[in-house]
N, C-alpha and C. Protein backbone atom coordinates (compact mmCIF):
# COMPACT_ATOMS: atom_id res chain seq x y z
N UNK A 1 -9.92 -8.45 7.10
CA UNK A 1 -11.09 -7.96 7.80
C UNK A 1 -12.09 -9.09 7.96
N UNK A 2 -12.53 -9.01 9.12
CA UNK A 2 -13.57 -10.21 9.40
C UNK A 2 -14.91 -10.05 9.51
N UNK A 3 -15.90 -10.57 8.66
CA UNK A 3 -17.26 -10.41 8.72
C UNK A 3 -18.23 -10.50 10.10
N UNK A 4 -18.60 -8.98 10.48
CA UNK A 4 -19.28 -9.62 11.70
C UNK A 4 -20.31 -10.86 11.97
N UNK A 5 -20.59 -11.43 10.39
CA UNK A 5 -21.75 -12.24 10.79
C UNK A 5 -21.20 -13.83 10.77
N UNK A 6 -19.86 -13.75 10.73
CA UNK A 6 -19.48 -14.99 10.77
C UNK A 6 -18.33 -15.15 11.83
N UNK A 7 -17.85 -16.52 12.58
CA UNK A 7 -17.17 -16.15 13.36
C UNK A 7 -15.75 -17.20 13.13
N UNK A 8 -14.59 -16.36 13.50
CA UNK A 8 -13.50 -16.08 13.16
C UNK A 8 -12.88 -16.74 13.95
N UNK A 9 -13.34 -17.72 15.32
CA UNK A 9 -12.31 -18.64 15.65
C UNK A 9 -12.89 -19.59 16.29
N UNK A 10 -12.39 -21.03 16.48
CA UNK A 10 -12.72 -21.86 16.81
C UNK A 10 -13.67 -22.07 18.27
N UNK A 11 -13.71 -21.08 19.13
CA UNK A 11 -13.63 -20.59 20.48
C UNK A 11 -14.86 -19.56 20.34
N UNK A 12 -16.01 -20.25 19.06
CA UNK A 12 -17.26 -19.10 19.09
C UNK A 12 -18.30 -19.21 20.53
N UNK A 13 -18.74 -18.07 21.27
CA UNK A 13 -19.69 -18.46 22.02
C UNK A 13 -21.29 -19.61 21.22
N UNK A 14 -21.36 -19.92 22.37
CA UNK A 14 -22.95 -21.13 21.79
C UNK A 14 -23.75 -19.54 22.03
N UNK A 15 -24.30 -18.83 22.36
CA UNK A 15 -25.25 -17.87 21.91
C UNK A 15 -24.79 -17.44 20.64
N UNK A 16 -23.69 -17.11 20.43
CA UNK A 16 -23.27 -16.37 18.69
C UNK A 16 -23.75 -17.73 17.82
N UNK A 17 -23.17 -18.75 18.24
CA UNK A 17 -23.73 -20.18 17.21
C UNK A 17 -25.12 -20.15 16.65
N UNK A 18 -26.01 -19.96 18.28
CA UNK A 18 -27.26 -19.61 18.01
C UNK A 18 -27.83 -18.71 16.96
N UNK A 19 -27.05 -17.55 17.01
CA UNK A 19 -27.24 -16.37 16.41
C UNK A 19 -26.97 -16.65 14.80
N UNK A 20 -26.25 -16.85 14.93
CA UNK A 20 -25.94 -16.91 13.27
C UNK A 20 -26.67 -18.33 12.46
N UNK A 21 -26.49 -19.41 12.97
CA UNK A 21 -27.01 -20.43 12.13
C UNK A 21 -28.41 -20.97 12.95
N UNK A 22 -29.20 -20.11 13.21
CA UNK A 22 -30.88 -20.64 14.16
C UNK A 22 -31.10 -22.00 13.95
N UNK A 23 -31.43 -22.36 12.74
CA UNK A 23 -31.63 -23.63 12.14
C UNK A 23 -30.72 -24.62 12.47
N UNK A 24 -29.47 -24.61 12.07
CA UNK A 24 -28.82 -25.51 12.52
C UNK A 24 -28.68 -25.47 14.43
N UNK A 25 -28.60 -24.87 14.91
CA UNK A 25 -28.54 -24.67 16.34
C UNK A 25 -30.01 -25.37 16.91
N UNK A 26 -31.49 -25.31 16.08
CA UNK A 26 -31.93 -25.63 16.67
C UNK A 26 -32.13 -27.33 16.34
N UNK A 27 -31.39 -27.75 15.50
CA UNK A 27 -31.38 -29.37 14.94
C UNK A 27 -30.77 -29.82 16.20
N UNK A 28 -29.57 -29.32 16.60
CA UNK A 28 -28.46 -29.64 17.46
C UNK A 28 -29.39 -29.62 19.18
N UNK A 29 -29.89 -29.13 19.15
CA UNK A 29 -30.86 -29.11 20.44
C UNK A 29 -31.50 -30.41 20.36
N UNK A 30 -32.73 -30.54 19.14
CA UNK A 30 -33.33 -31.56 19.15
C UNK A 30 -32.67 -33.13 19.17
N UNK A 31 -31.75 -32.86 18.68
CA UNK A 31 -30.98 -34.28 18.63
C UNK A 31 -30.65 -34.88 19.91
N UNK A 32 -29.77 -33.15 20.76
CA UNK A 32 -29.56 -33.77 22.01
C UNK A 32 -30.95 -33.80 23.38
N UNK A 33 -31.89 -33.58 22.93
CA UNK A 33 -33.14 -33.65 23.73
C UNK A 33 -33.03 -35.46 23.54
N UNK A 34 -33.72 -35.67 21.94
CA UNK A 34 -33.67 -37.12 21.43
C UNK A 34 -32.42 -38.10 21.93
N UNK A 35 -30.89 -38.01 22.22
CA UNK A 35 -30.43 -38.70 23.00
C UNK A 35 -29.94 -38.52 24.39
N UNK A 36 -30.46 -37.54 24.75
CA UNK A 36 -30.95 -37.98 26.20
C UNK A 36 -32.42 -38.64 26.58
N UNK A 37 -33.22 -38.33 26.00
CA UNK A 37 -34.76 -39.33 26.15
C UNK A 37 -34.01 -40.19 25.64
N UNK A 38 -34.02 -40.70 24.87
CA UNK A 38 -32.77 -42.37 24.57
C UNK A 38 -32.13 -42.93 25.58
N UNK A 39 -30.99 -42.00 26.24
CA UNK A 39 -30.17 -42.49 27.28
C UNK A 39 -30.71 -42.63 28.66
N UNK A 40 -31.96 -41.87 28.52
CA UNK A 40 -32.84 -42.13 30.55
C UNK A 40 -33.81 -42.98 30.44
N UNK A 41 -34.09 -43.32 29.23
CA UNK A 41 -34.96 -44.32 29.37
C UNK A 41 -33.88 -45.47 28.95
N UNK A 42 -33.00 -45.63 28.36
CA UNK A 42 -31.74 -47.02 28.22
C UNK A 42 -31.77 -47.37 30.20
N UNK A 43 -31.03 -46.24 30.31
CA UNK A 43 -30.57 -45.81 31.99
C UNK A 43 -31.89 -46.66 33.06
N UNK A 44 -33.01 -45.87 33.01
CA UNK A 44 -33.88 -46.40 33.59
C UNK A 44 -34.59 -48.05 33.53
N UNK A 45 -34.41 -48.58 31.85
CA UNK A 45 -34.58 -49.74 31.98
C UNK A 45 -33.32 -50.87 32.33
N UNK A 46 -32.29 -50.31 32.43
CA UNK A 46 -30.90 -50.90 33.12
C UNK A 46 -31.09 -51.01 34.89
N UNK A 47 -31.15 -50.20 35.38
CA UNK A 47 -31.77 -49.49 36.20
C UNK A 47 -32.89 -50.49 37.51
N UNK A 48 -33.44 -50.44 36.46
CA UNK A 48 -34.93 -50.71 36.89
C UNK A 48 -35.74 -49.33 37.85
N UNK A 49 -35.10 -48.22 37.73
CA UNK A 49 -35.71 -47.36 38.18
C UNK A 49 -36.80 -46.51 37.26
N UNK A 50 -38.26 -47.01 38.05
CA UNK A 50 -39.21 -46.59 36.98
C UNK A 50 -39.44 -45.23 37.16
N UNK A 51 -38.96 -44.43 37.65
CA UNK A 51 -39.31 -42.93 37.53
C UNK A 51 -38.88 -42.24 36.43
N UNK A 52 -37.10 -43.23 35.77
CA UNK A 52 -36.52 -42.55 34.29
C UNK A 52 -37.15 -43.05 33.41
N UNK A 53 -38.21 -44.34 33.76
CA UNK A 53 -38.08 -45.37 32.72
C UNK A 53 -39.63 -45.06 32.47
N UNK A 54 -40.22 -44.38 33.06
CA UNK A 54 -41.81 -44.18 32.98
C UNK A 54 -42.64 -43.28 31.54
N UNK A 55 -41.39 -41.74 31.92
CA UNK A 55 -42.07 -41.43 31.25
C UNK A 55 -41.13 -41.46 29.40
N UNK A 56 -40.72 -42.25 29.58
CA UNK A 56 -40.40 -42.91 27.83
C UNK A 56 -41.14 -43.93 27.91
N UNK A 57 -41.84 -44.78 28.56
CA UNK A 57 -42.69 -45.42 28.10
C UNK A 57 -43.54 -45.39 27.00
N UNK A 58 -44.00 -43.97 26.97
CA UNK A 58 -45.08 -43.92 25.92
C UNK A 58 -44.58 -44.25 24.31
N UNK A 59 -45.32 -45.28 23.76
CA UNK A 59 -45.20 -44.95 22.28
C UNK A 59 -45.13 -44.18 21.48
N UNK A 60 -46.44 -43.19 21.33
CA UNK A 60 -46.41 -41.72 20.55
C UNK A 60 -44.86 -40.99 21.37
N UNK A 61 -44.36 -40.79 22.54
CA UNK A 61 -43.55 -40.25 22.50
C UNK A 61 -42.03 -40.61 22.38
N UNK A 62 -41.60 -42.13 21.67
CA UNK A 62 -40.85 -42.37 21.06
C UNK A 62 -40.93 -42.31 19.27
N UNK A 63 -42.47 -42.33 18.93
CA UNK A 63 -42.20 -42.39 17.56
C UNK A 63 -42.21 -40.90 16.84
N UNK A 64 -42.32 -39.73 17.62
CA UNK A 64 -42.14 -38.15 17.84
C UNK A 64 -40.26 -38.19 18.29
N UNK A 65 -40.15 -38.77 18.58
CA UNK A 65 -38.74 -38.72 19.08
C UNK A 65 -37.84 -39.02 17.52
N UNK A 66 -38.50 -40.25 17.42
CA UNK A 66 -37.64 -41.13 16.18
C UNK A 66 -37.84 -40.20 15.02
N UNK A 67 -39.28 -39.39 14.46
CA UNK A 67 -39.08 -38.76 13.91
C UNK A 67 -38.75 -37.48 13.74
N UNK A 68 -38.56 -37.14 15.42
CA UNK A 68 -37.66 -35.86 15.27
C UNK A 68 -36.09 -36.07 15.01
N UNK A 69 -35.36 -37.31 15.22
CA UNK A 69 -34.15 -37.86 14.51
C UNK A 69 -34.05 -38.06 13.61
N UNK A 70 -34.98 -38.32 12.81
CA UNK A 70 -35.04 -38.95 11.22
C UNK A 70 -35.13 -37.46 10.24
N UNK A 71 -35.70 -36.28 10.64
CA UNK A 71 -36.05 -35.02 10.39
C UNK A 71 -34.41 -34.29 10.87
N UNK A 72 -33.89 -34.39 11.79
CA UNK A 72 -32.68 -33.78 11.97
C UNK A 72 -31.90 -34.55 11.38
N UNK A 73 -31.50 -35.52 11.11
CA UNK A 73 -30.56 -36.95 10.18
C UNK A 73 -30.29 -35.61 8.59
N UNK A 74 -31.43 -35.57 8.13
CA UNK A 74 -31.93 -35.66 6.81
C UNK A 74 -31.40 -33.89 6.56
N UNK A 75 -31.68 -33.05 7.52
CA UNK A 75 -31.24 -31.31 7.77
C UNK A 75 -30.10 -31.67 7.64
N UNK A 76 -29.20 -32.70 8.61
CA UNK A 76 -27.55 -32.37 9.49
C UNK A 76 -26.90 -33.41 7.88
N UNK A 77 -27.83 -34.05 7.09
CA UNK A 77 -27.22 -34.54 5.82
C UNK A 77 -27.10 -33.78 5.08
N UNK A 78 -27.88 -32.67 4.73
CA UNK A 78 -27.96 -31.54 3.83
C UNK A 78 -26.75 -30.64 4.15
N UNK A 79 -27.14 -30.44 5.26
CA UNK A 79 -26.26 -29.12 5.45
C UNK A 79 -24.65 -29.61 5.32
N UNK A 80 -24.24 -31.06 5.58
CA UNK A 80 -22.76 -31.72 5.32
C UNK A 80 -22.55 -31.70 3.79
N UNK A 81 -23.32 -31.97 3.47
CA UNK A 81 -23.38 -31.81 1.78
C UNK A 81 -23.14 -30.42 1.45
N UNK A 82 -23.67 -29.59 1.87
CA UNK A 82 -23.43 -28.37 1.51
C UNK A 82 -22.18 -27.99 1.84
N UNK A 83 -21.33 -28.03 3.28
CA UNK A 83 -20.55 -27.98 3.84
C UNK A 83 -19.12 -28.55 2.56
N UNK A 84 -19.63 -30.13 2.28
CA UNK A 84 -18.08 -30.44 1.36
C UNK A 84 -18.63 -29.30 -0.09
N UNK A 85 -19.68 -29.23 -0.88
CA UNK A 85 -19.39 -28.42 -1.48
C UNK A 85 -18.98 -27.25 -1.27
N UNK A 86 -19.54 -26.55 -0.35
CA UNK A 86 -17.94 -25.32 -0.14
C UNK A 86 -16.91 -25.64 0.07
N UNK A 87 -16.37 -26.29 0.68
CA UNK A 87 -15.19 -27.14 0.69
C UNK A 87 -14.62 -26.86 -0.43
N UNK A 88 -15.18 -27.83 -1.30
CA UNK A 88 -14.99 -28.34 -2.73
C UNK A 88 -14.31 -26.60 -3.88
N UNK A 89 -15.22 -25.94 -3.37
CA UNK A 89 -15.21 -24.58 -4.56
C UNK A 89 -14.26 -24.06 -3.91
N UNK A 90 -13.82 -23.83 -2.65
CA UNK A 90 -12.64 -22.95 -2.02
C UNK A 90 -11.29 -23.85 -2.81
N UNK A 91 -11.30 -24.94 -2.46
CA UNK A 91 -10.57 -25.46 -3.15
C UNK A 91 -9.94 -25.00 -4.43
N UNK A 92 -10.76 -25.09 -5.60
CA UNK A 92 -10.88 -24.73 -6.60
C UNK A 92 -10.29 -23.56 -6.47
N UNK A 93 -10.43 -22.39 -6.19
CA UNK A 93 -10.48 -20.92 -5.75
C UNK A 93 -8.78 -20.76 -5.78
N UNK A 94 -8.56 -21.84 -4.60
CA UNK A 94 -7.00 -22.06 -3.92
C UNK A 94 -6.26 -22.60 -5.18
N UNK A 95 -6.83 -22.95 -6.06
CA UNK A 95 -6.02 -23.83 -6.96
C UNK A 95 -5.52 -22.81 -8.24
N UNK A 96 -6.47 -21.81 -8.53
CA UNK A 96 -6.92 -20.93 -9.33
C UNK A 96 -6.18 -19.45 -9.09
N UNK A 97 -6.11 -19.37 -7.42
CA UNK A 97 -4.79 -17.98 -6.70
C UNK A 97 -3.74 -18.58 -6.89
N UNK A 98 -3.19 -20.03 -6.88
CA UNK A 98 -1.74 -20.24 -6.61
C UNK A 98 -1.53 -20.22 -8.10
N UNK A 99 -2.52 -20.54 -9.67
CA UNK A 99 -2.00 -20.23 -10.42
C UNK A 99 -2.26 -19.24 -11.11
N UNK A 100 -3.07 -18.34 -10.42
CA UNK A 100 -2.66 -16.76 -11.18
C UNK A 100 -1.54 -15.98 -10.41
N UNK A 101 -0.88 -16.66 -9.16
CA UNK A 101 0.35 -16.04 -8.77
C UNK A 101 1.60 -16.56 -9.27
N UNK A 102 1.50 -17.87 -9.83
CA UNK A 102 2.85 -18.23 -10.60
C UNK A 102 2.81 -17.30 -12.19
N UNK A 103 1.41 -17.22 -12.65
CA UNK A 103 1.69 -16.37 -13.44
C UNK A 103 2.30 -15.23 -13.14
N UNK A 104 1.92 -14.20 -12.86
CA UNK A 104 2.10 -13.37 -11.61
C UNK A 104 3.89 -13.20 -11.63
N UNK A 105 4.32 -14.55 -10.93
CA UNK A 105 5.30 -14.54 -10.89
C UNK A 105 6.31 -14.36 -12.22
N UNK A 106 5.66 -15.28 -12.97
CA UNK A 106 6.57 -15.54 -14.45
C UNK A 106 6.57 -14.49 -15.39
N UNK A 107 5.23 -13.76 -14.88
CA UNK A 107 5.53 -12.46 -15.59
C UNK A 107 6.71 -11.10 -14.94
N UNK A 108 6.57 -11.10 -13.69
CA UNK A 108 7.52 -10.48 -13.47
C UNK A 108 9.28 -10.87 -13.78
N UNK A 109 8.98 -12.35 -13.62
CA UNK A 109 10.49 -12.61 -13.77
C UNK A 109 10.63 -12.35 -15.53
N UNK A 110 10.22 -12.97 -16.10
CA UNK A 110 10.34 -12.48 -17.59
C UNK A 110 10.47 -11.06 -17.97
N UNK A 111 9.59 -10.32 -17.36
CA UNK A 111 10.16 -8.91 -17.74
C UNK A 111 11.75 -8.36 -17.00
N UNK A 112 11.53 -8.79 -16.15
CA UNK A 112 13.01 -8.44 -15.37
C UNK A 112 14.02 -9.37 -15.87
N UNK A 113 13.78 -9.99 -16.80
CA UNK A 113 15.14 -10.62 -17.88
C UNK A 113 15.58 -11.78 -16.54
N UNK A 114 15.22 -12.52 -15.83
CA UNK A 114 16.12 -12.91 -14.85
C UNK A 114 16.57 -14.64 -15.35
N UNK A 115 17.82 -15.03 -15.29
CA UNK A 115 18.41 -16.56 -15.40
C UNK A 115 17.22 -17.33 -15.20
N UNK A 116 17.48 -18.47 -15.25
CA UNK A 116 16.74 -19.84 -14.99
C UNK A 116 17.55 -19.88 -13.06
N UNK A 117 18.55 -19.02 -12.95
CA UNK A 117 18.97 -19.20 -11.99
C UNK A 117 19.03 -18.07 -10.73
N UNK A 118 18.63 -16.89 -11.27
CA UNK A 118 18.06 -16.24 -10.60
C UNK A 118 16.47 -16.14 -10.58
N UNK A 119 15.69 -16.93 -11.55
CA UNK A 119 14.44 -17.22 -10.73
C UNK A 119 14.09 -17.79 -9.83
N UNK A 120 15.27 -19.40 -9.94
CA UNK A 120 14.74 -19.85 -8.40
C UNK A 120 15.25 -18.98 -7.09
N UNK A 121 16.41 -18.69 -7.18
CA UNK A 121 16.86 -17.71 -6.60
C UNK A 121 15.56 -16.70 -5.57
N UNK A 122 15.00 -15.85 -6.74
CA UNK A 122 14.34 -14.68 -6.56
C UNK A 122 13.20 -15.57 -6.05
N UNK A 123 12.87 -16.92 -6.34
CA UNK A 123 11.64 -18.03 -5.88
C UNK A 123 11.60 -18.02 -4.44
N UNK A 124 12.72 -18.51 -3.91
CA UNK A 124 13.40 -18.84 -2.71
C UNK A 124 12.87 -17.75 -1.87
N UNK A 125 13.97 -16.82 -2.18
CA UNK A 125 13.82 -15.39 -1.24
C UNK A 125 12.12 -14.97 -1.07
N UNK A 126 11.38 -15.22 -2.26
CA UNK A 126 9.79 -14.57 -1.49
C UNK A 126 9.52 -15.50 -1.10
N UNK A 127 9.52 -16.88 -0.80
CA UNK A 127 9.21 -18.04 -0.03
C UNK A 127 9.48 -17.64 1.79
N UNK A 128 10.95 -16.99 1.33
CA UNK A 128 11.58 -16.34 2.94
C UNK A 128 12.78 -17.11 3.14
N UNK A 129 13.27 -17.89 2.61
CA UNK A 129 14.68 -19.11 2.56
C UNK A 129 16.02 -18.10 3.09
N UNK A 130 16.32 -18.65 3.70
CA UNK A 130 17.81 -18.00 4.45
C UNK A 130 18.88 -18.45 3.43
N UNK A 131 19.87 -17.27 3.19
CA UNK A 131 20.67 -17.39 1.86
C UNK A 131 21.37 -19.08 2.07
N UNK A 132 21.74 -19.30 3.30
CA UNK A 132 21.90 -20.62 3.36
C UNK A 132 21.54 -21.40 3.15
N UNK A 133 19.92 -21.53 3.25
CA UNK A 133 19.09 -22.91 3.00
C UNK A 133 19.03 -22.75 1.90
N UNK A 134 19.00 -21.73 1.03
CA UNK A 134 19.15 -21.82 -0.92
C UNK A 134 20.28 -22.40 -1.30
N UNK A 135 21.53 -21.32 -0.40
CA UNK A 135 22.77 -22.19 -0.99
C UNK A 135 22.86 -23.94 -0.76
N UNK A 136 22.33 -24.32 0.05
CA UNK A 136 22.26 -25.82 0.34
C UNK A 136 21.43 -26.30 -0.74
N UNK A 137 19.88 -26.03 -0.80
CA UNK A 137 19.49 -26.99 -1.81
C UNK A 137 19.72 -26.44 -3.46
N UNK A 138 20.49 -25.45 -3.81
CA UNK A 138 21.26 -25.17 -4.85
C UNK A 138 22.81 -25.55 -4.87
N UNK A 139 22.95 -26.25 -4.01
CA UNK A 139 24.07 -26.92 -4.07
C UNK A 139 25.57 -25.96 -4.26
N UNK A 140 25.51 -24.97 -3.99
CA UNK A 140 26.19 -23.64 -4.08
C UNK A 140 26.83 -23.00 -3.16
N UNK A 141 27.65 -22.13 -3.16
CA UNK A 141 28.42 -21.36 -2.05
C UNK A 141 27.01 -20.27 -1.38
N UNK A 142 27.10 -19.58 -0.70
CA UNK A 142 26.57 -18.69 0.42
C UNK A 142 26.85 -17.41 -0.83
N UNK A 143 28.04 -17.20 -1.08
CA UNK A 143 28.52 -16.27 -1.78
C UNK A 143 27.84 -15.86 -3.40
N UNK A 144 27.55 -17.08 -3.63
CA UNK A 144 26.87 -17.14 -5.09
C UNK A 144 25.63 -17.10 -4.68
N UNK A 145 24.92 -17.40 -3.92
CA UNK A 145 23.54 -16.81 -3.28
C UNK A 145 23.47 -15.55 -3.42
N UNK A 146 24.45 -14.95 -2.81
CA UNK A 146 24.35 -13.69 -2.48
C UNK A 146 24.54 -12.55 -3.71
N UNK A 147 25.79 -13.24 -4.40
CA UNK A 147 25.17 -12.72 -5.54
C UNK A 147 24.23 -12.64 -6.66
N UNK A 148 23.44 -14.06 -6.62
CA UNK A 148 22.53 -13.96 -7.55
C UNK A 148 20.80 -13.21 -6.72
N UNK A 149 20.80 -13.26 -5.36
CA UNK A 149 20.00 -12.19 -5.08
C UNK A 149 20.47 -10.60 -5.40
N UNK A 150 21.50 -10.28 -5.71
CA UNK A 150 21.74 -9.04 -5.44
C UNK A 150 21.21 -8.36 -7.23
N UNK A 151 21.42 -9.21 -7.99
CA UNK A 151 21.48 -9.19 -9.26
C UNK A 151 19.66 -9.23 -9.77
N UNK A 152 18.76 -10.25 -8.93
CA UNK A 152 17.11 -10.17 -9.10
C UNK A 152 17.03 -9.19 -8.09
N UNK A 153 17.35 -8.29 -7.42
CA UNK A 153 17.21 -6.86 -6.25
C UNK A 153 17.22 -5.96 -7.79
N UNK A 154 18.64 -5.86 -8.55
CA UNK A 154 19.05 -4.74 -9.56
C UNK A 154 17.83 -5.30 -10.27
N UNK A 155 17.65 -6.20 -10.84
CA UNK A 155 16.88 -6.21 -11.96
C UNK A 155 15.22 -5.76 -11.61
N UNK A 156 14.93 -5.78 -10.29
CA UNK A 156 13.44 -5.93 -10.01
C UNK A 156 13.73 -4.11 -9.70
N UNK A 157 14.58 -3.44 -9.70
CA UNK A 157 14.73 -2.55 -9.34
C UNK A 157 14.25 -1.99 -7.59
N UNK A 158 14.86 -2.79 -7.21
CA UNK A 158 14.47 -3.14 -5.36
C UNK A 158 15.68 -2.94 -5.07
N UNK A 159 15.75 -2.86 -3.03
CA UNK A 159 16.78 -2.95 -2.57
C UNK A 159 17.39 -4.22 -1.99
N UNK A 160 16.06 -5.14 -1.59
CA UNK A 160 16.26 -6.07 -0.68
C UNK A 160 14.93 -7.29 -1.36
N UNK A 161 15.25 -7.77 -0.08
CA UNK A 161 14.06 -9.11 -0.43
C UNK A 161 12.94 -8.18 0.42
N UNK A 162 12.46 -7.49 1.36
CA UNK A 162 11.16 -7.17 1.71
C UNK A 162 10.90 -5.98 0.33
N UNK A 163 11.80 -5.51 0.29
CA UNK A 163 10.18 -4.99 -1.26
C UNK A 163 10.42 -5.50 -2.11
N UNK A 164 11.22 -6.55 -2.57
CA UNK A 164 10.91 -7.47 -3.82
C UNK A 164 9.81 -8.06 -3.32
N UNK A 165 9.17 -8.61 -1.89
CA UNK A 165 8.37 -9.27 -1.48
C UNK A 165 7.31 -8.19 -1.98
N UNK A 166 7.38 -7.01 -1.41
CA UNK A 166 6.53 -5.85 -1.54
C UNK A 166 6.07 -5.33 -3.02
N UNK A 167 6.30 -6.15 -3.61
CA UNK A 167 6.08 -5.74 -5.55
C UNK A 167 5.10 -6.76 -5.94
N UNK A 168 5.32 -7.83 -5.26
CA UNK A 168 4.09 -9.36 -5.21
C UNK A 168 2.70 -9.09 -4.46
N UNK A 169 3.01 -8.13 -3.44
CA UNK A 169 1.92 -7.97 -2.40
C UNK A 169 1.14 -6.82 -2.70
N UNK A 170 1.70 -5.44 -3.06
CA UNK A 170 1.43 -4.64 -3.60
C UNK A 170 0.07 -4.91 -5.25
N UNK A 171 0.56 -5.63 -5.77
CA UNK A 171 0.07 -6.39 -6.83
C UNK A 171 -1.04 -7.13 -6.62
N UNK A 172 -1.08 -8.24 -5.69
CA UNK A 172 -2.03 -9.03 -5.48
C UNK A 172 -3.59 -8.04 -4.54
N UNK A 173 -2.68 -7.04 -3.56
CA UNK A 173 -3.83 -6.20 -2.85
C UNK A 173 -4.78 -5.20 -4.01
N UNK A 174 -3.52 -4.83 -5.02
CA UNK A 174 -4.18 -3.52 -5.41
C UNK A 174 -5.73 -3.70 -5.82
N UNK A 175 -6.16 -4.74 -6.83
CA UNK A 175 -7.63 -5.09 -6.99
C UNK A 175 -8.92 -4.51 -5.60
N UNK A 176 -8.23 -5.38 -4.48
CA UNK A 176 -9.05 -5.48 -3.16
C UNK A 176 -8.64 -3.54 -2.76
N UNK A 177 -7.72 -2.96 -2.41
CA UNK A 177 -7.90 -2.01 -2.53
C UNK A 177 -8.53 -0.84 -2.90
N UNK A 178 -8.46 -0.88 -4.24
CA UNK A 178 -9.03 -0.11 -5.30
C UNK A 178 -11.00 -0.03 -5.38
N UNK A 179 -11.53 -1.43 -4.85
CA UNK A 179 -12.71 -1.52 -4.68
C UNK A 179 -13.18 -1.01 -3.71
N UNK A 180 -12.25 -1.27 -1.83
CA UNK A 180 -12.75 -0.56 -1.04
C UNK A 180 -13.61 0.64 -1.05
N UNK A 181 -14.31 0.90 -0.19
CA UNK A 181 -14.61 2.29 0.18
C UNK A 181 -14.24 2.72 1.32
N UNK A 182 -14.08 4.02 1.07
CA UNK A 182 -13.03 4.92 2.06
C UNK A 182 -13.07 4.81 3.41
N UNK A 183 -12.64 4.79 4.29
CA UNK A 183 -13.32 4.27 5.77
C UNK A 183 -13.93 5.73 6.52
N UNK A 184 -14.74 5.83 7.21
CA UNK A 184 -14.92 7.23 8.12
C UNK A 184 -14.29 7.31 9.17
């Protein structure tokens, strides 16, 4: 489910941009006001056309300029900083789901009694591995694949690999589930 107040694909309208981050939207304005007064007055003194080049002339309205760059510099530094620290904690987060799902994992395989060789086995298959590509990098027949899935199916008490998949997923949702509230 996707938060209406945030947006969900690369392809956000610039009014929603607006909408959601004001502040930053309005840094992003000022900057590009500040290099275009930069670039028509560069332009105009290249140029020699004094109509671009006139009104940047003024002092006060380059050193209003410079410090409206130096004021957006110092926001668009903050907010990057902020930016790698979320970064940084999702990370963490990601590091923290992949190892409460190997637990996860090791607990199920341990209770279901399974080989050192039907775990990778049973590894494989929720990965999604075609009995072939296991039998290849297990160095094994097709046939012995097939039976050592059939054997983590009996033991997980499943039929197949989608609800052995479905015993991992089931598991990981139920938390997020259970908190929901009911929809109308």
């Amino acid at each position: 489910m996707t938060s209406p107040t945030r947006p969900n694909t690369l392809a956000t309208s610039l009014p929603t941009l607006i909408r959601l981050n004001p502040a930053l939207s309005t840094v992003f304005f000022l900057q590009a006001f500040c290099a275009l007064f930069f670039a028509l007055d560069a332009l105009g003194d290249l140029t020699g056309n004094q109509s671009l080049a006139h009104w940047g002339e003024s002092d006060l309205m380059e050193y209003v300029i410079t410090g409206v760059l130096i004021v957006s510099l110092l926001f668009t530094g903050r907010q990057l900083w902020a930016l790698l620290d979320r970064q940084k904690r999702l990370e963490q987060q990601m590091q923290i789901a992949s190892g409460a799902f190997a637990e996860l994992l090791d607990a199920h395989f341990d209770d279901w009694g399974l080989t050192p060789s039907e775990r990778d086995v049973a590894l494989m298959a929720i990965k999604g591995l075609s009995i072939a590509d296991m039998a290849r990098l297990r160095e094994t027949k097709d046939g012995t694949i097939k039976a050592q899935c059939n054997a983590v199916y009996r033991k997980a008490g499943v039929t197949g690999r989608p609800q052995l998949l479905s015993v991992f997923i089931e598991e990981l949702m139920a938390d997020g589930l259970n908190t929901q509230p009911a929809a109308s």
